[in-house]
C-alpha atoms as a PDB file:
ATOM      1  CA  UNK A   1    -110.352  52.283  73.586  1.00  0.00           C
ATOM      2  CA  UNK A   2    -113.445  52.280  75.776  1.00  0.00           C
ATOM      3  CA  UNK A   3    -112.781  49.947  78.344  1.00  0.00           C
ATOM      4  CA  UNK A   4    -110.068  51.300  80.900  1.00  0.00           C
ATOM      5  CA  UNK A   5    -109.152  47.896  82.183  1.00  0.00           C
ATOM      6  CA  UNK A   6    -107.640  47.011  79.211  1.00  0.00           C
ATOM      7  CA  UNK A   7    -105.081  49.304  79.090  1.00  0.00           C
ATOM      8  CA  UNK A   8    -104.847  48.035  82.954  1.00  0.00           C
ATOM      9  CA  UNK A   9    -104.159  44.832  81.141  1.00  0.00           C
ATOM     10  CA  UNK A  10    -101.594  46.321  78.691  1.00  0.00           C
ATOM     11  CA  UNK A  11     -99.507  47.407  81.609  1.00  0.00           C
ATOM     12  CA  UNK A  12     -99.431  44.470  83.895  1.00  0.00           C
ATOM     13  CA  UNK A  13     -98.045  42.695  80.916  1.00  0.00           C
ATOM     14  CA  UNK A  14     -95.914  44.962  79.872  1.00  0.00           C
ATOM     15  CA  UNK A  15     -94.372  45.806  83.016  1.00  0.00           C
ATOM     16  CA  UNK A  16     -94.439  41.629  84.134  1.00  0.00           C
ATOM     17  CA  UNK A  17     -93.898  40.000  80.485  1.00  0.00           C
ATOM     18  CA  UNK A  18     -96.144  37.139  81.818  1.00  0.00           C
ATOM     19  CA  UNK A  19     -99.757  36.554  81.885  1.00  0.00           C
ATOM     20  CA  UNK A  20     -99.836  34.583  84.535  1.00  0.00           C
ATOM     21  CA  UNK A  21     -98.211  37.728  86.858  1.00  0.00           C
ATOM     22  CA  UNK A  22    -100.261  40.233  85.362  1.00  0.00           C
ATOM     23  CA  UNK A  23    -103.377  38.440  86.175  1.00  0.00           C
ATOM     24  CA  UNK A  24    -102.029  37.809  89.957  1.00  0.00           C
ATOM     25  CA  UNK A  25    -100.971  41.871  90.162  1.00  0.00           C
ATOM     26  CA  UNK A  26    -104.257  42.570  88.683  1.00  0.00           C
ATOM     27  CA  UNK A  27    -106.472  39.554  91.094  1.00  0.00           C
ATOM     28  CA  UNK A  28    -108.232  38.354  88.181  1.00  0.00           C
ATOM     29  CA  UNK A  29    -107.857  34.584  86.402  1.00  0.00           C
ATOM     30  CA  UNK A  30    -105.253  33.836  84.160  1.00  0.00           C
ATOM     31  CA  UNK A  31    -108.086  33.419  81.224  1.00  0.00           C
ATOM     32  CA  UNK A  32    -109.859  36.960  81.701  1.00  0.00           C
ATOM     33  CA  UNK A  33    -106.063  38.378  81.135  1.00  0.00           C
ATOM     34  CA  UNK A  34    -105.733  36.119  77.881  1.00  0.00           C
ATOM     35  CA  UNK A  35    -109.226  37.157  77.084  1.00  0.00           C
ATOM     36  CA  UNK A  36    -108.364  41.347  77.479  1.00  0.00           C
ATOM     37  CA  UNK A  37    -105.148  40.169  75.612  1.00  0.00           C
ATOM     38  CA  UNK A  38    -107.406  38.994  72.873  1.00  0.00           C
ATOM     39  CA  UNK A  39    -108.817  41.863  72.782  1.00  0.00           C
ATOM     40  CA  UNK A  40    -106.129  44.456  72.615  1.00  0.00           C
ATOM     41  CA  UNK A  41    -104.655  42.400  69.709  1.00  0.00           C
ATOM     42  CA  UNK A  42    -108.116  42.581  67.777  1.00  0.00           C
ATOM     43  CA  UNK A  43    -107.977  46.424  68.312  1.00  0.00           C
ATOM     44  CA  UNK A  44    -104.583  46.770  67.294  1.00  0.00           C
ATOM     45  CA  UNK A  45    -104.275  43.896  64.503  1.00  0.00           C
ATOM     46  CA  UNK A  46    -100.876  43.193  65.983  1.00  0.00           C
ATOM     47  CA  UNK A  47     -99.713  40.518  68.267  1.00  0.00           C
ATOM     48  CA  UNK A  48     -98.535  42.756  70.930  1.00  0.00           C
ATOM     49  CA  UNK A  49     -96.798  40.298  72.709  1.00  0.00           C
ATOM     50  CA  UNK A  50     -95.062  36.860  71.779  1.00  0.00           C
ATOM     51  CA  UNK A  51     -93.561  34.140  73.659  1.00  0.00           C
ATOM     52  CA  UNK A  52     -89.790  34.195  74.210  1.00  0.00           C
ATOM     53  CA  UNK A  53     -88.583  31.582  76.715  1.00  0.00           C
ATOM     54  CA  UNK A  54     -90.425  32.301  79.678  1.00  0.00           C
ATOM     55  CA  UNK A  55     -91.853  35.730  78.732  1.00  0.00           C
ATOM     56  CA  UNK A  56     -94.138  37.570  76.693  1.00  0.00           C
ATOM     57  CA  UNK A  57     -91.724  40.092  74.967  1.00  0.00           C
ATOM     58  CA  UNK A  58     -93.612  43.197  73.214  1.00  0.00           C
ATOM     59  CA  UNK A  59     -93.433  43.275  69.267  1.00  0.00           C
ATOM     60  CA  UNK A  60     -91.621  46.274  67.678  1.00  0.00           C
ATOM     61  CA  UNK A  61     -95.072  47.553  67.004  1.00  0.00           C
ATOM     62  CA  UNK A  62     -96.029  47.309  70.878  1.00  0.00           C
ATOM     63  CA  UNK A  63     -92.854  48.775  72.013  1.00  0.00           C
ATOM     64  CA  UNK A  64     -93.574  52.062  69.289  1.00  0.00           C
ATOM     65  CA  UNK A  65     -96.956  52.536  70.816  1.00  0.00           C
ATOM     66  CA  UNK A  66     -96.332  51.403  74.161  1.00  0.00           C
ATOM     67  CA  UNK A  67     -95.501  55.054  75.706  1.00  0.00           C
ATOM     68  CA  UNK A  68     -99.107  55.931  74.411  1.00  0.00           C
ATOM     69  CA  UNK A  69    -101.114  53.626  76.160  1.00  0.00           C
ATOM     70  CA  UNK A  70     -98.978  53.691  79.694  1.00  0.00           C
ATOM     71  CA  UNK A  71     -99.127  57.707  79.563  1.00  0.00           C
ATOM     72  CA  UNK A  72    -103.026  58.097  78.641  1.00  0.00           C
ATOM     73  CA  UNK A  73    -103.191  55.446  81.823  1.00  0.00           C
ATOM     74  CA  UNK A  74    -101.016  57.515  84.013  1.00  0.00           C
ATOM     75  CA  UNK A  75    -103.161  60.385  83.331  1.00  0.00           C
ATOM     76  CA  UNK A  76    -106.511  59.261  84.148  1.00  0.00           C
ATOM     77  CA  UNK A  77    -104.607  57.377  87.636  1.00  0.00           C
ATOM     78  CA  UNK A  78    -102.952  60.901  88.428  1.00  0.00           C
ATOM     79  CA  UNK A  79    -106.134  62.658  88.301  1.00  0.00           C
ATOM     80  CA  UNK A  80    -107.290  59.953  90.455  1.00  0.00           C
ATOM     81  CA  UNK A  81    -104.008  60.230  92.911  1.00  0.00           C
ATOM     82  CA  UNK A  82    -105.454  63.612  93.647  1.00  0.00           C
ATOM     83  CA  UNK A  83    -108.091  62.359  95.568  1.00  0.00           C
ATOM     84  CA  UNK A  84    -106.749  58.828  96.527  1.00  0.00           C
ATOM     85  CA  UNK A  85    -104.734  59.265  99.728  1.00  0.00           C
ATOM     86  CA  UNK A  86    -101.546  57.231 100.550  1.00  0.00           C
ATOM     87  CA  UNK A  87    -101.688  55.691 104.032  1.00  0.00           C
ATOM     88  CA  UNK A  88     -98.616  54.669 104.829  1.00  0.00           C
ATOM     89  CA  UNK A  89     -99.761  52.750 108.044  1.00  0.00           C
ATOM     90  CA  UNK A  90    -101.640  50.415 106.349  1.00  0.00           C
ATOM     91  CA  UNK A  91    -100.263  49.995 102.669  1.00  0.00           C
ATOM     92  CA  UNK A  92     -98.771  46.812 101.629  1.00  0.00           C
ATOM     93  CA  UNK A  93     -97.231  48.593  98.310  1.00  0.00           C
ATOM     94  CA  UNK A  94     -93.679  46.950  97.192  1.00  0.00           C
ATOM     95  CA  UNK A  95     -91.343  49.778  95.931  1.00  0.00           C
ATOM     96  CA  UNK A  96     -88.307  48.357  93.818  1.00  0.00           C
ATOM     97  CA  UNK A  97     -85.285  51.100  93.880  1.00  0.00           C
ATOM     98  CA  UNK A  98     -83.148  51.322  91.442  1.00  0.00           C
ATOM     99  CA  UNK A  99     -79.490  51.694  93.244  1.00  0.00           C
ATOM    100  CA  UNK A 100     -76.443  49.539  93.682  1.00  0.00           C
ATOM    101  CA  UNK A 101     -74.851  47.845  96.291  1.00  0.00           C
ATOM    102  CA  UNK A 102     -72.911  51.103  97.829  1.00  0.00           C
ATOM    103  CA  UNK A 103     -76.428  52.510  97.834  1.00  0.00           C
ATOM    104  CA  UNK A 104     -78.018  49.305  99.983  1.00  0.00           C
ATOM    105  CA  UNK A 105     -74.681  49.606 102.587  1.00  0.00           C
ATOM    106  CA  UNK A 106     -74.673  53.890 103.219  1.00  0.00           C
ATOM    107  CA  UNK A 107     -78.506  54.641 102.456  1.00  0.00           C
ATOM    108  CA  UNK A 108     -81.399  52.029 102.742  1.00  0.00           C
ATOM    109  CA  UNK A 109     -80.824  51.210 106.814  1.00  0.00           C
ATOM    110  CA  UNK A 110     -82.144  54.555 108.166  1.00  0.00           C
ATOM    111  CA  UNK A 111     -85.497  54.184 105.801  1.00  0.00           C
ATOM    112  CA  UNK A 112     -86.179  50.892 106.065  1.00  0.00           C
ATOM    113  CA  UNK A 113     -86.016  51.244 110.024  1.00  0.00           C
ATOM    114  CA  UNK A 114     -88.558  53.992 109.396  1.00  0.00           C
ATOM    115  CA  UNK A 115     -90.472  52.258 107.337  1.00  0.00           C
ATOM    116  CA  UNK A 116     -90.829  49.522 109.601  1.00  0.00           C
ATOM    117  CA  UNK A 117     -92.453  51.479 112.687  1.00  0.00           C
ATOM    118  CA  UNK A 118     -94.395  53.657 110.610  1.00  0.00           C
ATOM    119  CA  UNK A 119     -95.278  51.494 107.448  1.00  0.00           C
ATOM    120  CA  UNK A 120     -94.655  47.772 108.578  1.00  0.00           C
ATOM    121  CA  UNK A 121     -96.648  46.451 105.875  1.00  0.00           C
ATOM    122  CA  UNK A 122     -94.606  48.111 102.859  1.00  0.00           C
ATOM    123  CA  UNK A 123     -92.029  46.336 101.276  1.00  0.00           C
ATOM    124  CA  UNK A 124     -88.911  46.870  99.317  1.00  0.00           C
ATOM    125  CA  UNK A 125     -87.337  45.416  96.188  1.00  0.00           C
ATOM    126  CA  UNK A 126     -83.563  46.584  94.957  1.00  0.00           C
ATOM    127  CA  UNK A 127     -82.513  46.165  92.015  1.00  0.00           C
ATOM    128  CA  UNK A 128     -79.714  47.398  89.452  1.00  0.00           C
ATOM    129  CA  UNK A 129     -79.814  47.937  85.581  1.00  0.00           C
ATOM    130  CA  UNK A 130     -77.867  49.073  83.404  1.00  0.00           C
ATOM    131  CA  UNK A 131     -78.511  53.285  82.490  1.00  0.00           C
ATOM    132  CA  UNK A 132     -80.362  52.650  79.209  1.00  0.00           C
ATOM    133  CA  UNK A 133     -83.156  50.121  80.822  1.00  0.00           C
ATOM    134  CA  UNK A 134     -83.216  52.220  84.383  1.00  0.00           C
ATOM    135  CA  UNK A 135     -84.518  55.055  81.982  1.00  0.00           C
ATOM    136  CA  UNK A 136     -87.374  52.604  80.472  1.00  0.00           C
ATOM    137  CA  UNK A 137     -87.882  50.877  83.841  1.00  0.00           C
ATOM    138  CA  UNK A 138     -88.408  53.987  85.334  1.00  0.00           C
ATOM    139  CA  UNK A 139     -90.981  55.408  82.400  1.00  0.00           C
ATOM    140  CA  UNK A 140     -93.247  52.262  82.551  1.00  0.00           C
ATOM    141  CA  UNK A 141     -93.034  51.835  86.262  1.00  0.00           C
ATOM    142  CA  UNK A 142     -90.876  48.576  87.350  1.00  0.00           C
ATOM    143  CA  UNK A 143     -88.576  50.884  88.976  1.00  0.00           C
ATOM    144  CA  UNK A 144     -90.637  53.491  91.374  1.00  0.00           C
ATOM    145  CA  UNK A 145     -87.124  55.495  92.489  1.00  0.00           C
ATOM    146  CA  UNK A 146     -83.869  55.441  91.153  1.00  0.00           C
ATOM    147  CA  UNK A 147     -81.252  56.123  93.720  1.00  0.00           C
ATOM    148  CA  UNK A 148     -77.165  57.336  93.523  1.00  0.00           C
ATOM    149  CA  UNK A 149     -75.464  58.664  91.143  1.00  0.00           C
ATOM    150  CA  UNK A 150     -77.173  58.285  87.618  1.00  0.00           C
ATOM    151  CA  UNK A 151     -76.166  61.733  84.937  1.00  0.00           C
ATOM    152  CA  UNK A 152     -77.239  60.538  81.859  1.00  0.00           C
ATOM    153  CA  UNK A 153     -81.056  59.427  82.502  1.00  0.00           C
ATOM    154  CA  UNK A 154     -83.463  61.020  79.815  1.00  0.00           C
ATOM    155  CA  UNK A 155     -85.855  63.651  79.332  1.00  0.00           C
ATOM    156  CA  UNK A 156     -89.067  63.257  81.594  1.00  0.00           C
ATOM    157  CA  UNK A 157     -86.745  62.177  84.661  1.00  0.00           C
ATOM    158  CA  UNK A 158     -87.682  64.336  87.757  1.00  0.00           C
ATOM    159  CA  UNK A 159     -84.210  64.570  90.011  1.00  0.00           C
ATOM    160  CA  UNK A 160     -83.910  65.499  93.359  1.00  0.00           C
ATOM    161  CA  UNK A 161     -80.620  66.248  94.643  1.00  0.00           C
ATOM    162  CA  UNK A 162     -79.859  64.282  98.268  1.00  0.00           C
ATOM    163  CA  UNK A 163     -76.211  65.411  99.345  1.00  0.00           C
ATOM    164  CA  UNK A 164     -72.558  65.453  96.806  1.00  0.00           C
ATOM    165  CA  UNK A 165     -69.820  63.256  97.744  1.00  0.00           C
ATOM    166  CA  UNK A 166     -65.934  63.005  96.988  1.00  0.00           C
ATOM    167  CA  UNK A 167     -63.878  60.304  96.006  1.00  0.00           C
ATOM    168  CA  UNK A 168     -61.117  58.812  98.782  1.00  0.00           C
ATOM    169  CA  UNK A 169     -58.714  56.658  99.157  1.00  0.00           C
ATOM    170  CA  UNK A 170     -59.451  53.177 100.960  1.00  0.00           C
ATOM    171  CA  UNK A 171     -56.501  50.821 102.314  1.00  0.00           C
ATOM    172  CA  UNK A 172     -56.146  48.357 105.680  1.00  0.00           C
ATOM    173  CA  UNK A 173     -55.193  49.826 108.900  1.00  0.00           C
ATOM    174  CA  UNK A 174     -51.348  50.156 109.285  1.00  0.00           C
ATOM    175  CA  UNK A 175     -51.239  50.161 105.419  1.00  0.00           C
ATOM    176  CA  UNK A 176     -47.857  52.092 104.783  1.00  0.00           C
ATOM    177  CA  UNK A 177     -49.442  54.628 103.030  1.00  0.00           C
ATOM    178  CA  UNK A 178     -50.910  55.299 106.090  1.00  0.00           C
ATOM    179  CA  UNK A 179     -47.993  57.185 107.268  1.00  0.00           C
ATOM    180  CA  UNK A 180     -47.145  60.142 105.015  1.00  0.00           C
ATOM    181  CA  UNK A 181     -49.939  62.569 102.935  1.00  0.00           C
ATOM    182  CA  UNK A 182     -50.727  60.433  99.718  1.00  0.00           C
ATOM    183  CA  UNK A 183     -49.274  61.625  96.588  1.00  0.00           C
ATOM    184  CA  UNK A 184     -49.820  61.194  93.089  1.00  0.00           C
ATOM    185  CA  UNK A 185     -46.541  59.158  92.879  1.00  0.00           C
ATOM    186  CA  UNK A 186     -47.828  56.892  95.714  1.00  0.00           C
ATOM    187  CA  UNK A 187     -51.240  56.015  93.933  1.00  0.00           C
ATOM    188  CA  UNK A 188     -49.253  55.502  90.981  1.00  0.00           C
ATOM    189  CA  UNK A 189     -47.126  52.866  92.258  1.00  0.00           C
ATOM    190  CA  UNK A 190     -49.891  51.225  94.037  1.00  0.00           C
ATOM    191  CA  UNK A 191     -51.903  48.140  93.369  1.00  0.00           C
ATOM    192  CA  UNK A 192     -55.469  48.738  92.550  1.00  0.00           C
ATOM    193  CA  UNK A 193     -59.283  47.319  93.087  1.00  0.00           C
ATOM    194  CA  UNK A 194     -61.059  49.780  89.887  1.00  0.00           C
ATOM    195  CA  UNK A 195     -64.415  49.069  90.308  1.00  0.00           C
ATOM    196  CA  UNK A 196     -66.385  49.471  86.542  1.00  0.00           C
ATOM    197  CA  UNK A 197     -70.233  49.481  86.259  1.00  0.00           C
ATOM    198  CA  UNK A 198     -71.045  50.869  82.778  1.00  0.00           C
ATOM    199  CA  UNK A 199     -74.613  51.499  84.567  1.00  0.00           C
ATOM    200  CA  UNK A 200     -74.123  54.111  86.653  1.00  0.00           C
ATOM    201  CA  UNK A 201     -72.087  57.774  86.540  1.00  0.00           C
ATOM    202  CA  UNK A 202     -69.404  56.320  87.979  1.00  0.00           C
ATOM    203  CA  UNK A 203     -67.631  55.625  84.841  1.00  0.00           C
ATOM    204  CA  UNK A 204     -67.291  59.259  84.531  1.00  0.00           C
ATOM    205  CA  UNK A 205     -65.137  59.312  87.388  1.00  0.00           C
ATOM    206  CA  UNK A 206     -62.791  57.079  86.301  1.00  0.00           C
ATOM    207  CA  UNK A 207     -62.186  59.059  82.830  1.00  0.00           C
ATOM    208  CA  UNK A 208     -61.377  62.349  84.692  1.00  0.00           C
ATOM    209  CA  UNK A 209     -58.711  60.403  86.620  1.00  0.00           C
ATOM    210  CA  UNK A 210     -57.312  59.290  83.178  1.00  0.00           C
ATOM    211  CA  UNK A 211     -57.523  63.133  82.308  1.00  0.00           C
ATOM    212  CA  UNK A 212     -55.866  63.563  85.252  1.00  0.00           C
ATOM    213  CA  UNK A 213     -52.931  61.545  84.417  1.00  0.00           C
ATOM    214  CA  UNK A 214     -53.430  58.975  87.329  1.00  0.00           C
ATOM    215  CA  UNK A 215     -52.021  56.042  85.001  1.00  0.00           C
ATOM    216  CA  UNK A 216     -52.805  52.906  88.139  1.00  0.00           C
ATOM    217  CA  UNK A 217     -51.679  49.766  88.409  1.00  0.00           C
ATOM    218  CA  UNK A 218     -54.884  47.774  88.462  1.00  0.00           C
ATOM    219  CA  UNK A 219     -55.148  43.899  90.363  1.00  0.00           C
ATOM    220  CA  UNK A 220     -58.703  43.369  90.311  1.00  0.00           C
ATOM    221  CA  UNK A 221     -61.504  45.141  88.570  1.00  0.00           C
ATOM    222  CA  UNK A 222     -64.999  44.242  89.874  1.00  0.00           C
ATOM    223  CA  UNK A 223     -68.839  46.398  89.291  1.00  0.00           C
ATOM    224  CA  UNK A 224     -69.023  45.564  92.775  1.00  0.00           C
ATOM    225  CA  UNK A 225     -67.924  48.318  95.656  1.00  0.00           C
ATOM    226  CA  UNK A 226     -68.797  45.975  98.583  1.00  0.00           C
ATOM    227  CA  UNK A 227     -66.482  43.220  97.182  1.00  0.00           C
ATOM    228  CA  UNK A 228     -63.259  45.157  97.683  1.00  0.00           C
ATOM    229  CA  UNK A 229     -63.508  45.264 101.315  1.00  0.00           C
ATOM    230  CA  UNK A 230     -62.711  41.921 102.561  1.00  0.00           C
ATOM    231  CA  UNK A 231     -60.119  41.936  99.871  1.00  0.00           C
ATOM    232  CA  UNK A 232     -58.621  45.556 101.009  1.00  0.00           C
ATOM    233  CA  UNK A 233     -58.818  44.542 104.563  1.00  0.00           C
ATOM    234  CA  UNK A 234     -56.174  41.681 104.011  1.00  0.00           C
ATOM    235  CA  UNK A 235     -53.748  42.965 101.101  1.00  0.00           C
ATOM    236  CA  UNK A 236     -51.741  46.233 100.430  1.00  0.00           C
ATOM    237  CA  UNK A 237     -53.999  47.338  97.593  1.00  0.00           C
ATOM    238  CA  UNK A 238     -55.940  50.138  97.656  1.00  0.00           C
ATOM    239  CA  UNK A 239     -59.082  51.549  96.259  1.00  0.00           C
ATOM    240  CA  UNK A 240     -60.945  54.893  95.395  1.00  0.00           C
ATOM    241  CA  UNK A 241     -64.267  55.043  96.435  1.00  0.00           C
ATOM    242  CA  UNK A 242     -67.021  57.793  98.101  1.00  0.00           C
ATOM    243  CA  UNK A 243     -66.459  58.974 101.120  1.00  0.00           C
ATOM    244  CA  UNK A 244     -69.819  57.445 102.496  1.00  0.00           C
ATOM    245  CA  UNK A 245     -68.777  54.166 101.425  1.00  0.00           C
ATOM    246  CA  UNK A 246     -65.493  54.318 103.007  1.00  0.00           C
ATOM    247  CA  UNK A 247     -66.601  56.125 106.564  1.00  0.00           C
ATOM    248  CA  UNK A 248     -68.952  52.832 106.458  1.00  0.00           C
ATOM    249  CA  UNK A 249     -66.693  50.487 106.076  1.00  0.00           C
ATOM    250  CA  UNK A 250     -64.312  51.612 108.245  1.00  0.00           C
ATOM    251  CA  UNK A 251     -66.647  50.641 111.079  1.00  0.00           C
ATOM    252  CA  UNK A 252     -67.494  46.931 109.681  1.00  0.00           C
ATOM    253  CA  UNK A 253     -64.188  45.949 108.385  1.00  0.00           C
ATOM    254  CA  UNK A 254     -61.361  48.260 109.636  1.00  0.00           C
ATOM    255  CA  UNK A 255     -60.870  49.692 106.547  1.00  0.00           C
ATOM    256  CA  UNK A 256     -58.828  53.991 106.839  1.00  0.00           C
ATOM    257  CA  UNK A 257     -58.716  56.275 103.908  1.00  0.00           C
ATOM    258  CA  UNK A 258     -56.974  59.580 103.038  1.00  0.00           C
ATOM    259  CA  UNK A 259     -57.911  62.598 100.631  1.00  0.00           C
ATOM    260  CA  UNK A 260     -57.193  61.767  97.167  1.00  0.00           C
ATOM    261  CA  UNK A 261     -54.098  64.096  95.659  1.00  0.00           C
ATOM    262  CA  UNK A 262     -55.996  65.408  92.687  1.00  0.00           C
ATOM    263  CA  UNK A 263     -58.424  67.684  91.696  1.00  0.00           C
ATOM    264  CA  UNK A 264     -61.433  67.876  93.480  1.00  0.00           C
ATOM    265  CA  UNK A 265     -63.966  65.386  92.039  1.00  0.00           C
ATOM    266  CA  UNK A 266     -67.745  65.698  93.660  1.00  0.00           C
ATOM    267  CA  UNK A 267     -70.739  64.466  92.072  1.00  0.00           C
ATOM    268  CA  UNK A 268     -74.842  64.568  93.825  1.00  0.00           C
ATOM    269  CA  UNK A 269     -76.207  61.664  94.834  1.00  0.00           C
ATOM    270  CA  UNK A 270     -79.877  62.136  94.170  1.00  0.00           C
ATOM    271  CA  UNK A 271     -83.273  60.706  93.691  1.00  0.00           C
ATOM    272  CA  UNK A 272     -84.381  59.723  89.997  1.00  0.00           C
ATOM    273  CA  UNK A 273     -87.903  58.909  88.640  1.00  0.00           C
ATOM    274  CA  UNK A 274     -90.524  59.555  85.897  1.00  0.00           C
ATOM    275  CA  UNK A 275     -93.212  62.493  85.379  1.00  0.00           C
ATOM    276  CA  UNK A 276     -95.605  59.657  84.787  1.00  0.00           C
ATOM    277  CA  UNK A 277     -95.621  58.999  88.949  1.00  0.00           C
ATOM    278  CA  UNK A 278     -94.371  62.874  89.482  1.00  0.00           C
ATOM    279  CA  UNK A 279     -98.001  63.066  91.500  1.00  0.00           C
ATOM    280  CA  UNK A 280     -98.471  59.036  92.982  1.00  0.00           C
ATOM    281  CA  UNK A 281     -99.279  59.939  97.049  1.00  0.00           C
ATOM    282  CA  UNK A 282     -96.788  56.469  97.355  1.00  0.00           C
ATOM    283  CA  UNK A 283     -93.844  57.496  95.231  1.00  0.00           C
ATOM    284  CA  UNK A 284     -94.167  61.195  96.884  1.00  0.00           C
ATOM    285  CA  UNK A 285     -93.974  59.749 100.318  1.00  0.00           C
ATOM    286  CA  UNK A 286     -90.974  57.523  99.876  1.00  0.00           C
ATOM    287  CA  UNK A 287     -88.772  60.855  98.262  1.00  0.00           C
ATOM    288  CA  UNK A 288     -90.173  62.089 101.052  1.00  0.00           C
ATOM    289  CA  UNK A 289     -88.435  59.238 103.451  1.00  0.00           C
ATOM    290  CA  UNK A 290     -85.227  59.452 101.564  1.00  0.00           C
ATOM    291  CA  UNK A 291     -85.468  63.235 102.053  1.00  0.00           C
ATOM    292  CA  UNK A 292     -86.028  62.816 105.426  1.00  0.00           C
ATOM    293  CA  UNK A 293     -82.774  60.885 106.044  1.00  0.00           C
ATOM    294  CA  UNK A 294     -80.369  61.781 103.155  1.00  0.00           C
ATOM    295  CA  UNK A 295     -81.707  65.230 102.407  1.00  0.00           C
ATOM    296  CA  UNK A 296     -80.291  68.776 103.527  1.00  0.00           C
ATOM    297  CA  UNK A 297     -81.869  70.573 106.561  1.00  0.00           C
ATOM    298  CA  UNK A 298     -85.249  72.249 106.083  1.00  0.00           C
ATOM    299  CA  UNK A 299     -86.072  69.710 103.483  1.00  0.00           C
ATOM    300  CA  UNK A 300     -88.538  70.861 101.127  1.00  0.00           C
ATOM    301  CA  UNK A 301     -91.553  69.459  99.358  1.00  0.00           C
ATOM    302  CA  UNK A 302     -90.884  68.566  95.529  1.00  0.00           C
ATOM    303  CA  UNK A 303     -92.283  71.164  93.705  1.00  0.00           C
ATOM    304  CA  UNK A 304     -95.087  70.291  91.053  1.00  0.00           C
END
């Protein structure tokens, strides 16, 4: 392919599944993109791209070659990153983060307070997937950082581990639990708020509790942490939760916890995203935010 800006084309479609947005993200007119559309689909004697609602969705023969095209792009704008600086000051970059909404309560407030004295003009964008699309989100570049607690992402994920947590136990003040050291017995008996996200590690957790032979009485099952609060804060059920979480909303909504009566369970919360923007001066300065804020002491550089 000799013309660059096609495959410039390729990936504001792919990444948008519209025309009409890649040809905004790219500043050109709506019929140059169809045009450079044209054109790829000449070159590849496929379609590429077909309507589907409101979207362009790739062909099985575009998503197959797809990888190809976004990689050789990536490598001629990383050798280009090497001499492009980022300047924060004056950038008007969106970054969408993959996390959920435990991650937008405990982590985002310090950064985005950064962000806005030092880089008032860049913006942010959360959003949650499930695990299977973060990994694909994160390869062709919808999702610039994937934040929390994520195990299974796939080869050519970069991680950078933040801080670990531990799982507690959240109730109301004067809950009567309150009282005594918590027991297995007691969480046993106990009316539960499980939260279940298939998305995110978190699932893991709940299986070693199972292992564990914490058989719980559940109430209300939700993918949503934030949701239990107002619910905890007026009942006597309880809920398991990080540490983080529960320190945070013991501030906002009066909500105490104790140490959980089983074995030890920690997991890292940590940074996720592709080799493809291992080197982008933007997606290097915001791990270096997050680092910044969430990191250990004497944070480090990511090494190349």
């Amino acid at each position: 392919m000799k013309d660059l800006n096609l495959l410039r084309v390729f990936e504001a479609i792919w990444e948008t599944r519209s025309v009409s947005k890649a040809a905004d993200r790219l500043a050109l007119t709506q019929p140059a993109v169809s045009s450079a559309l044209a054109r790829l689909r000449e070159a590849y004697s496929d379609p590429l791209f077909t309507r589907a609602g409101t979207q362009m969705a790739p062909t099985a023969f575009c998503s197959q070659q797809a990888h190809y095209l976004l990689d050789a792009l990536a490598l001629v704008q990383r050798s280009l990153s090497d001499v492009q600086a980022f300047d924060p000051a004056t950038s008007t970059r969106e970054f969408v983060l993959g996390m959920r909404d435990i991650g937008e309560a405990t982590l985002l407030a310090p950064v985005i307070a950064h962000c806005r004295q030092t880089a008032p003009g860049v913006r942010f964008h959360t959003m949650l997937s499930p695990l299977e699309t973060t990994n694909q989100k994160l390869a062709d570049g919808r999702v610039d950082l994937a934040v929390g607690f994520l195990p299974a992402l796939e080869a050519g994920i970069h991680r950078r581990e933040l801080f670990s947590q531990h799982y507690v136990c959240a109730m109301r003040a004067g809950h009567p639990l309150l009282a005594r050291r918590l027991r297995i017995g007691d969480l046993a008996r106990a009316g539960h708020i499980a939260i279940e996200y298939l998305g995110t590690g978190h699932a893991l957790v709940e299986r070693q509790l199972k292992e564990q032979g914490l058989d719980r009485p559940v109430v209300l099952r939700t993918p949503h942490y934030i949701a239990a609060a107002p619910i905890l804060a007026v009942t006597d059920l309880v809920c398991l939760m990080p540490e983080m979480l529960a320190r945070a909303l013991q501030t906002s909504h009066g909500i105490e916890f104790r140490p959980i009566p089983l074995k030890a369970m920690r997991f890292p919360i940590a940074l996720y995203w592709h080799d493809r923007f291992h080197r982008d001066p933007g997606n290097r300065w915001l791990r270096s935010v997050f680092a910044r804020f969430h990191g250990p002491a004497g944070v480090m550089p990511d090494p190349d």
